[in-house]
Protein backbone atom coordinates (compact mmCIF):
# COMPACT_ATOMS: atom_id res chain seq x y z
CA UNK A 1 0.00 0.00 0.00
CA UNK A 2 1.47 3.53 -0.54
CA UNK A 3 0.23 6.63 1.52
CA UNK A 4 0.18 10.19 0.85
CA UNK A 5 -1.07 13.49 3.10
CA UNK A 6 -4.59 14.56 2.40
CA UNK A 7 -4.41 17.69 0.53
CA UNK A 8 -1.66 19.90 2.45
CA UNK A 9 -2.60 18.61 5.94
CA UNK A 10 -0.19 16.42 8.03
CA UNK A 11 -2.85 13.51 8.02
CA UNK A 12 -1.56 10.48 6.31
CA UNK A 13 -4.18 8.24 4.52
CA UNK A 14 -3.77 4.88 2.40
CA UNK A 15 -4.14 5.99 -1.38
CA UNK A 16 -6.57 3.94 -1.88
CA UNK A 17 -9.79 4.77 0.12
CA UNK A 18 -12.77 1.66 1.38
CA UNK A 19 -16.04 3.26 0.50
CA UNK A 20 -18.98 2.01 2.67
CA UNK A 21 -21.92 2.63 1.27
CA UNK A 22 -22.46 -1.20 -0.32
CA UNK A 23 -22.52 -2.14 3.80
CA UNK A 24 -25.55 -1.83 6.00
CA UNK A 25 -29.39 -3.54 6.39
CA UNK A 26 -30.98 -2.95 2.85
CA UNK A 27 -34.37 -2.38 4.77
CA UNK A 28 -33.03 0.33 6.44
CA UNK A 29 -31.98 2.24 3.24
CA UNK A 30 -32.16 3.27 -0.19
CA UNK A 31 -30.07 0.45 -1.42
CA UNK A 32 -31.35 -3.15 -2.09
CA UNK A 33 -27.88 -4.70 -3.53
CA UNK A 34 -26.00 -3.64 0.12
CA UNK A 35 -23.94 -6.61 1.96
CA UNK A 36 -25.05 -7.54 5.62
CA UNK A 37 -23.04 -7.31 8.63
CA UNK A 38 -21.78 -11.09 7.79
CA UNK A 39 -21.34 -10.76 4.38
CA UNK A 40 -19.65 -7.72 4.79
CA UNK A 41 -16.52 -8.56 7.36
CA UNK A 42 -14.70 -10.35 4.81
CA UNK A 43 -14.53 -6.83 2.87
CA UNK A 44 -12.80 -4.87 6.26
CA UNK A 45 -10.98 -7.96 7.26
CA UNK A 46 -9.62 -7.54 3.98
CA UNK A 47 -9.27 -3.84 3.49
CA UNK A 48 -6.88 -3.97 6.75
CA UNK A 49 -4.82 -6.77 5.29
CA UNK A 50 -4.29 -5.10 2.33
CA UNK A 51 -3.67 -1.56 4.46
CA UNK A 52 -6.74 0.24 2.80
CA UNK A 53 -6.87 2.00 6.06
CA UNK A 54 -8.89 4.77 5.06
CA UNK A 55 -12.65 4.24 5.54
CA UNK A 56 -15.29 6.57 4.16
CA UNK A 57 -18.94 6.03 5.40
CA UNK A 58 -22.17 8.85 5.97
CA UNK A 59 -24.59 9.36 8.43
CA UNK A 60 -27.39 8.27 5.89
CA UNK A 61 -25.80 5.36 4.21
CA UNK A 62 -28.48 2.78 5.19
CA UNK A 63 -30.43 4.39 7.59
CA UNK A 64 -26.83 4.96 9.44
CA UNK A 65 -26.46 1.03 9.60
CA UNK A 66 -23.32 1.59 7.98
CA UNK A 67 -21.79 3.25 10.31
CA UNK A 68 -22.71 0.44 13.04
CA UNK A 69 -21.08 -1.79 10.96
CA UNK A 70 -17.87 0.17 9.93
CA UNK A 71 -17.54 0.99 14.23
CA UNK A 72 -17.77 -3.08 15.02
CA UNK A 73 -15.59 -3.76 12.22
CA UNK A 74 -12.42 -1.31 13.37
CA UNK A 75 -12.73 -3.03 16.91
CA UNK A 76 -13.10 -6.36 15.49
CA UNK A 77 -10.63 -6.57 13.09
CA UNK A 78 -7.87 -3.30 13.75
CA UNK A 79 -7.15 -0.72 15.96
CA UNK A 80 -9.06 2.93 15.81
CA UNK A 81 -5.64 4.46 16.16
CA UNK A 82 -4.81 2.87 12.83
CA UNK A 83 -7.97 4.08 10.79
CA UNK A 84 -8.12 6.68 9.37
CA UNK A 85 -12.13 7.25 9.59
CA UNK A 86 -14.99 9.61 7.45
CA UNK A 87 -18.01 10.10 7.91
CA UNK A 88 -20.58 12.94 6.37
CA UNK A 89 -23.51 14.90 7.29
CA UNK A 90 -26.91 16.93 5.52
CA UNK A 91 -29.08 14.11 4.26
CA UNK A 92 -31.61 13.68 6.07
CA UNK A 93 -31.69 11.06 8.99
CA UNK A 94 -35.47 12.39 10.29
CA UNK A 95 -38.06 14.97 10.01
CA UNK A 96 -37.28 16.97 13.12
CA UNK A 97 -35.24 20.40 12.56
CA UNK A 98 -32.34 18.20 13.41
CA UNK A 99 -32.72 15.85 10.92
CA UNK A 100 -31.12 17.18 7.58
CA UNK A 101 -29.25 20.16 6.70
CA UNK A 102 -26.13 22.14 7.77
CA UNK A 103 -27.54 24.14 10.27
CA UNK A 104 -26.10 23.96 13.97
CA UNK A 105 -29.20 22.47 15.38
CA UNK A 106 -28.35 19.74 12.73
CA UNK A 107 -24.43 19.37 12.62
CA UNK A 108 -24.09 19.07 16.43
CA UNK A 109 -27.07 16.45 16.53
CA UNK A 110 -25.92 14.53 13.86
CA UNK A 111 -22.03 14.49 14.64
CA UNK A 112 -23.40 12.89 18.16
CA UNK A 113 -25.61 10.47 16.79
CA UNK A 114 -22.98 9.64 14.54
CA UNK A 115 -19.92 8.93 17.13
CA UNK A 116 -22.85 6.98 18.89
CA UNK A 117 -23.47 4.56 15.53
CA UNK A 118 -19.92 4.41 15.12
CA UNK A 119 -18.15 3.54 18.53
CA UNK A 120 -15.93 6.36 18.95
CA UNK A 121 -15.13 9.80 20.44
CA UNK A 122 -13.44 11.38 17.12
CA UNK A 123 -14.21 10.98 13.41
CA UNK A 124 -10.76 11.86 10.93
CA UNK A 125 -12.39 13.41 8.20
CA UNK A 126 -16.05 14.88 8.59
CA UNK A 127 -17.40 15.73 5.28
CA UNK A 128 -20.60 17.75 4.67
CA UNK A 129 -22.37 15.88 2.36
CA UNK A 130 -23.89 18.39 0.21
CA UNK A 131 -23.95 22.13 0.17
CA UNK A 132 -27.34 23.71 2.21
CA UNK A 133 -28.46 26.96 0.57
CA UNK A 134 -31.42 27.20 3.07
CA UNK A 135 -28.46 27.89 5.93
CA UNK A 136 -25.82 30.85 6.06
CA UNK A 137 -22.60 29.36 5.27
CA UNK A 138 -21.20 31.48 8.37
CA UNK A 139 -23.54 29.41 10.45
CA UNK A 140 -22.62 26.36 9.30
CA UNK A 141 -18.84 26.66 9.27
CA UNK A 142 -18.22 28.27 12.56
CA UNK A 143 -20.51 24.96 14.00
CA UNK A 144 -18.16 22.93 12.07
CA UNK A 145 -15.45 24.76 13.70
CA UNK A 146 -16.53 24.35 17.45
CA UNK A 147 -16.49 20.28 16.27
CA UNK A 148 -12.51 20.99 15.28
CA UNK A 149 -12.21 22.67 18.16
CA UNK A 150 -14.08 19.91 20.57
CA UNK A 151 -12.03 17.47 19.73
CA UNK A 152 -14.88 15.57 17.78
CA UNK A 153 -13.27 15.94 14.37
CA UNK A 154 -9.47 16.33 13.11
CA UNK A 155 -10.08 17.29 9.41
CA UNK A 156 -13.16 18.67 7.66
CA UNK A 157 -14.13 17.88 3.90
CA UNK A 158 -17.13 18.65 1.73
CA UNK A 159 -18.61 16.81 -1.17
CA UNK A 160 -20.44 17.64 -4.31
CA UNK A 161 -21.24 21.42 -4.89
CA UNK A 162 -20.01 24.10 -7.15
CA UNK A 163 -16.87 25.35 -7.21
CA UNK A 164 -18.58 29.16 -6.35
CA UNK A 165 -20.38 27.24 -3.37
CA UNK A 166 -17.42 25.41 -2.23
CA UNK A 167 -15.42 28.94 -2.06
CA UNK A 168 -17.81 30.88 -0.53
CA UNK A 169 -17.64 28.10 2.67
CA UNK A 170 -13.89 28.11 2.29
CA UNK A 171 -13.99 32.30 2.41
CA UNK A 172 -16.20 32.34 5.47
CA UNK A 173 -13.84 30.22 7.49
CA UNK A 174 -10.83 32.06 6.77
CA UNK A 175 -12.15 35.47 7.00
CA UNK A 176 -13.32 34.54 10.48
CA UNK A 177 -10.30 31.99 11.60
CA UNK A 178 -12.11 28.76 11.47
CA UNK A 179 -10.88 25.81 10.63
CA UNK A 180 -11.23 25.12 6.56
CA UNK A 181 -11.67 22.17 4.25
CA UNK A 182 -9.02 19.88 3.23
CA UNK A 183 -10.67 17.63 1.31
CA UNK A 184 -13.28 16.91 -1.20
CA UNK A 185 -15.06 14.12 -2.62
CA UNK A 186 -16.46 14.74 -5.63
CA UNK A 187 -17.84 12.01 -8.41
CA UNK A 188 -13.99 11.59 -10.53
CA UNK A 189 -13.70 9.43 -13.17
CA UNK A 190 -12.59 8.83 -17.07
CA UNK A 191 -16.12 8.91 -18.03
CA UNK A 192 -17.23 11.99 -15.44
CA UNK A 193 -14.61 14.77 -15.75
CA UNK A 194 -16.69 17.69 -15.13
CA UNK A 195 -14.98 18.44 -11.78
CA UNK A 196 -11.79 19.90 -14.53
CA UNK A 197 -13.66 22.84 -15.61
CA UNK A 198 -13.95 24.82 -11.53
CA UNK A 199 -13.50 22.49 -8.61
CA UNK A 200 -9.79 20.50 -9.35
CA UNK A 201 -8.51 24.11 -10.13
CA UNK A 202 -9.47 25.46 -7.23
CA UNK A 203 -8.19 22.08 -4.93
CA UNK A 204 -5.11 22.35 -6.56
CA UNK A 205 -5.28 26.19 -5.63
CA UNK A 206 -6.02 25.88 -2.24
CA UNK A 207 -4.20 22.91 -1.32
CA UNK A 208 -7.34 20.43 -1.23
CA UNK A 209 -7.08 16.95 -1.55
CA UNK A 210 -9.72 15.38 -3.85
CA UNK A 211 -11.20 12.19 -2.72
CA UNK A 212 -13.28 10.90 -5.69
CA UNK A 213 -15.82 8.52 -5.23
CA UNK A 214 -17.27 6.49 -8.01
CA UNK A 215 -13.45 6.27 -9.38
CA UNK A 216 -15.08 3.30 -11.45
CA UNK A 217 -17.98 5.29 -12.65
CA UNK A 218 -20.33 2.61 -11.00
CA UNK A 219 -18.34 -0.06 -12.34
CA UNK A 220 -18.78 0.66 -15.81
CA UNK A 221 -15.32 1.22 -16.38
CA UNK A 222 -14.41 -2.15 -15.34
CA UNK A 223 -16.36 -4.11 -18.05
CA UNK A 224 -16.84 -4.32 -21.43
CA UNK A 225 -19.83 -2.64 -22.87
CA UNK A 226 -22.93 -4.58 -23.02
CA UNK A 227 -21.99 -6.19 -19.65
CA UNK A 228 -24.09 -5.82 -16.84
CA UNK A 229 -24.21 -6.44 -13.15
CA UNK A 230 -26.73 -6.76 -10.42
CA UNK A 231 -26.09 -3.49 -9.75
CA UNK A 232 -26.15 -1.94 -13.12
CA UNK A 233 -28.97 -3.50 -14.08
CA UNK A 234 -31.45 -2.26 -11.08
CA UNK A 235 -29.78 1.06 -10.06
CA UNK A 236 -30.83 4.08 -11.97
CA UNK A 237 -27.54 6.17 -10.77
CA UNK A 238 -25.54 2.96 -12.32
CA UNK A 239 -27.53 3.17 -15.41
CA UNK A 240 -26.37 6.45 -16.14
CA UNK A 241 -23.43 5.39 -17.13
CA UNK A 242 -24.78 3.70 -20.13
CA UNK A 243 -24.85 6.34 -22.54
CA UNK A 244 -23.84 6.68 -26.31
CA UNK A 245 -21.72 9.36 -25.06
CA UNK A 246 -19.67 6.42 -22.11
CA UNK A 247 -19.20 3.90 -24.85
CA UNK A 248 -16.31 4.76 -26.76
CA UNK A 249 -14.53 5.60 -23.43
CA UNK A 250 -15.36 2.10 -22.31
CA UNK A 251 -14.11 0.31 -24.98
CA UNK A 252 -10.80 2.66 -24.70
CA UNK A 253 -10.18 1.45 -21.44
CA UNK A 254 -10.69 -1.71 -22.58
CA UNK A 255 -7.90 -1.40 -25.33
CA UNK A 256 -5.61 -0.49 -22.74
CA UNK A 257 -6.43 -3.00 -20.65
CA UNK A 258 -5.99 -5.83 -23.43
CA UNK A 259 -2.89 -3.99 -24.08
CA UNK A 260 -1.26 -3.96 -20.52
CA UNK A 261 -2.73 -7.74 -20.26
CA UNK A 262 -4.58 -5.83 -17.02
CA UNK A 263 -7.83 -5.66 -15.76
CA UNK A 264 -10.32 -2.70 -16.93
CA UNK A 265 -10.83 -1.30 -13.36
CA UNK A 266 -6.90 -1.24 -12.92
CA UNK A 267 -6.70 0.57 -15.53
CA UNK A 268 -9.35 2.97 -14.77
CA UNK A 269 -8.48 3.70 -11.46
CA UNK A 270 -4.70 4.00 -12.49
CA UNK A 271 -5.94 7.11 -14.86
CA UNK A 272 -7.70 8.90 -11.67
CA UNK A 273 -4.32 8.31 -9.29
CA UNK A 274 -2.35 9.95 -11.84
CA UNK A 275 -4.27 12.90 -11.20
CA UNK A 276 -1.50 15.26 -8.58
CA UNK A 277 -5.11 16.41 -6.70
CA UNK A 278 -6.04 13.29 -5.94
CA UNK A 279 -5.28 11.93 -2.54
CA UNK A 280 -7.45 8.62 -1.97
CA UNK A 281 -10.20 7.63 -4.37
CA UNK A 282 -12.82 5.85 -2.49
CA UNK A 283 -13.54 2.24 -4.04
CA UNK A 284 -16.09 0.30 -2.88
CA UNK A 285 -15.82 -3.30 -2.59
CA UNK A 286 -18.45 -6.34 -2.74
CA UNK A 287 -16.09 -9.15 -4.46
CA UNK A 288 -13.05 -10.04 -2.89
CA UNK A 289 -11.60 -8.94 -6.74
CA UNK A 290 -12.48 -5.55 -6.10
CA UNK A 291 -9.52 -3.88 -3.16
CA UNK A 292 -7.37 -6.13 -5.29
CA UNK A 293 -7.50 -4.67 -8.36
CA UNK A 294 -7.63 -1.25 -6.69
CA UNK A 295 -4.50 -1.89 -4.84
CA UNK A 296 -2.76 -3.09 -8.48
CA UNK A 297 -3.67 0.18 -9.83
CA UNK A 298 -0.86 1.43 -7.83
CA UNK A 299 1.70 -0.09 -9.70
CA UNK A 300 0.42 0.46 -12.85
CA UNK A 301 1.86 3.84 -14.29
CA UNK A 302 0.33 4.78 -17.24
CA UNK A 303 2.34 6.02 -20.20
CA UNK A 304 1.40 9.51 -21.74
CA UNK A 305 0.31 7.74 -24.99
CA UNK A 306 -2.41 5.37 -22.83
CA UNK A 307 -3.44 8.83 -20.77
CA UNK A 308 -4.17 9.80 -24.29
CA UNK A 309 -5.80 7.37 -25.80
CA UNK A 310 -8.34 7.29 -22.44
CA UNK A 311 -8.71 10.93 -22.61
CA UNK A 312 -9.49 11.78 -26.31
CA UNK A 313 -13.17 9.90 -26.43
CA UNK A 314 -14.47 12.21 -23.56
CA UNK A 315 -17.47 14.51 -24.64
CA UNK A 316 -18.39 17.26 -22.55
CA UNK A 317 -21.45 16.57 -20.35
CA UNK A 318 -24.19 18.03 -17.56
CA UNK A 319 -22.87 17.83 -14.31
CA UNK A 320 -24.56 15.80 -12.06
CA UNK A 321 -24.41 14.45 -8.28
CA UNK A 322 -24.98 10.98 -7.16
């Protein structure tokens, strides 16, 4: 495993992030393909073997039954000193004032009820999950700064906004002293490169580490197209990736791939760590071939030719948060 500092902080994560939103009681949530607390521990046992020892979870992943299960699994199978842990907050958890948002009422109620799901008195990297334009952005980042402050978080991050959004929180905090974002996780990948026009400028401006999730764009950069998953096949975020427009990028990386003698998703997520803004892409995991392949992308440096050949199919797009 390699490691790197998130953004310009001093905090060291793995480069390769565990994303836990395919863990947690399907009843509870949104999500009907997510792994029980069984089927799941094979996936952290095998995250710390591997040292994927940055976890990423959110209050509403699962009704916050993902966070139960990412708490049992540091104590069962590492050390909390050795994790590096996220978590997020705004969607909504209940329809009390409490419930959703960034105001204070919300952020120091959810924080709690998060620590309490999770098993522990700190969180790394607390990320707010979307931006709140109902809420004064002075409001919300002065509560995130009495968290720093507390002792109840170390870092802070945000995650899918506009660039202008995303400054305007970052202004705010260090007009007034507080404590500012080093991280964001954004939706990153060779078919989804929006993020190029505003945000990655800015991170790379300010010193922010990018995060991406969906480094696989759902998965469909890991298979040929016309292949489909459980996943693919009943998830209307997946299916977005099935466009006219995603096709010839698909069956780029799967040139490349052939090439190399690789597998697509190595290849895919090899593309998004050559990025210099990105610290830790967040991969989630629900075969035991999945961390695997992630943790090969490391040592697969792609030539300027390949970076190329993956780039040159991409058609601009909408931007678009999922």
């Amino acid at each position: 495993m390699e490691f790197t500092r998130l953004g310009r902080t001093g905090l060291r994560v793995s480069r390769i992030g565990l994303g836990c939103m395919s863990y947690g009681r399907a009843a509870a949530g949104m999500h009907q393909w997510t792994l029980d607390e069984e089927a799941a521990a094979p996936f952290f046992r095998q995250a710390v073997e591997l040292g994927v020892t940055f976890w990423d979870t959110a209050n509403v992943y699962q009704g916050g039954t993902s966070e139960e299960f990412v708490g049992r699994a540091i104590t069962r199978f590492s050390r909390r000193e050795d994790i590096v842990l996220a978590t997020k907050v705004s969607g909504k958890m209940h329809d009390g004032p409490g419930g959703s948002g960034l105001s204070r009422k919300a952020i120091l109620e959810q924080v709690d009820a998060s620590l309490r799901r999770l098993g522990t008195d700190y969180i790394d990297v607390y990320y707010v999950h979307r931006f709140d334009p109902e809420t004064p952005v002075e409001e919300t980042m002065q509560a995130l700064d009495d968290l720093v402050r507390a002792g109840k978080v170390r870092y802070l991050g945000a995650s899918s906004m506009w660039a202008w959004q995303f400054a305007k929180m970052q202004h705010a905090a260090v007009v007034n002293g507080w404590a500012t974002f080093s991280a964001m996780q954004d939706q990153y990948n060779v078919l989804k490169r929006e993020e190029e026009r505003d945000m990655i400028p800015m991170c790379l401006d300010q010193g922010v580490g990018l995060t991406p999730y969906s480094p696989l764009a759902k998965g469909r950069a890991a298979r040929p197209w016309g292949q489909q998953t459980s996943r693919s096949s009943s998830d209307n975020v997946a299916k977005a990736f099935d466009r006219d427009v995603d096709e010839p990028v698909v069956n780029a990386i799967q040139r490349v791939a052939e090439a190399r003698g690789t597998a697509m998703a190595q290849v895919a997520l090899a593309w998004v760590l050559s990025k210099p803004v990105v610290s830790g892409p967040i991969v989630g995991a629900t075969r035991t071939h999945h961390l695997r392949d992630a943790v090969a992308a490391l040592e697969l440096d792609l030539t300027d030719g390949e970076l190329a050949a993956l780039e040159a199919p991409y058609q601009p797009q909408d931007n678009y948060w999922w």
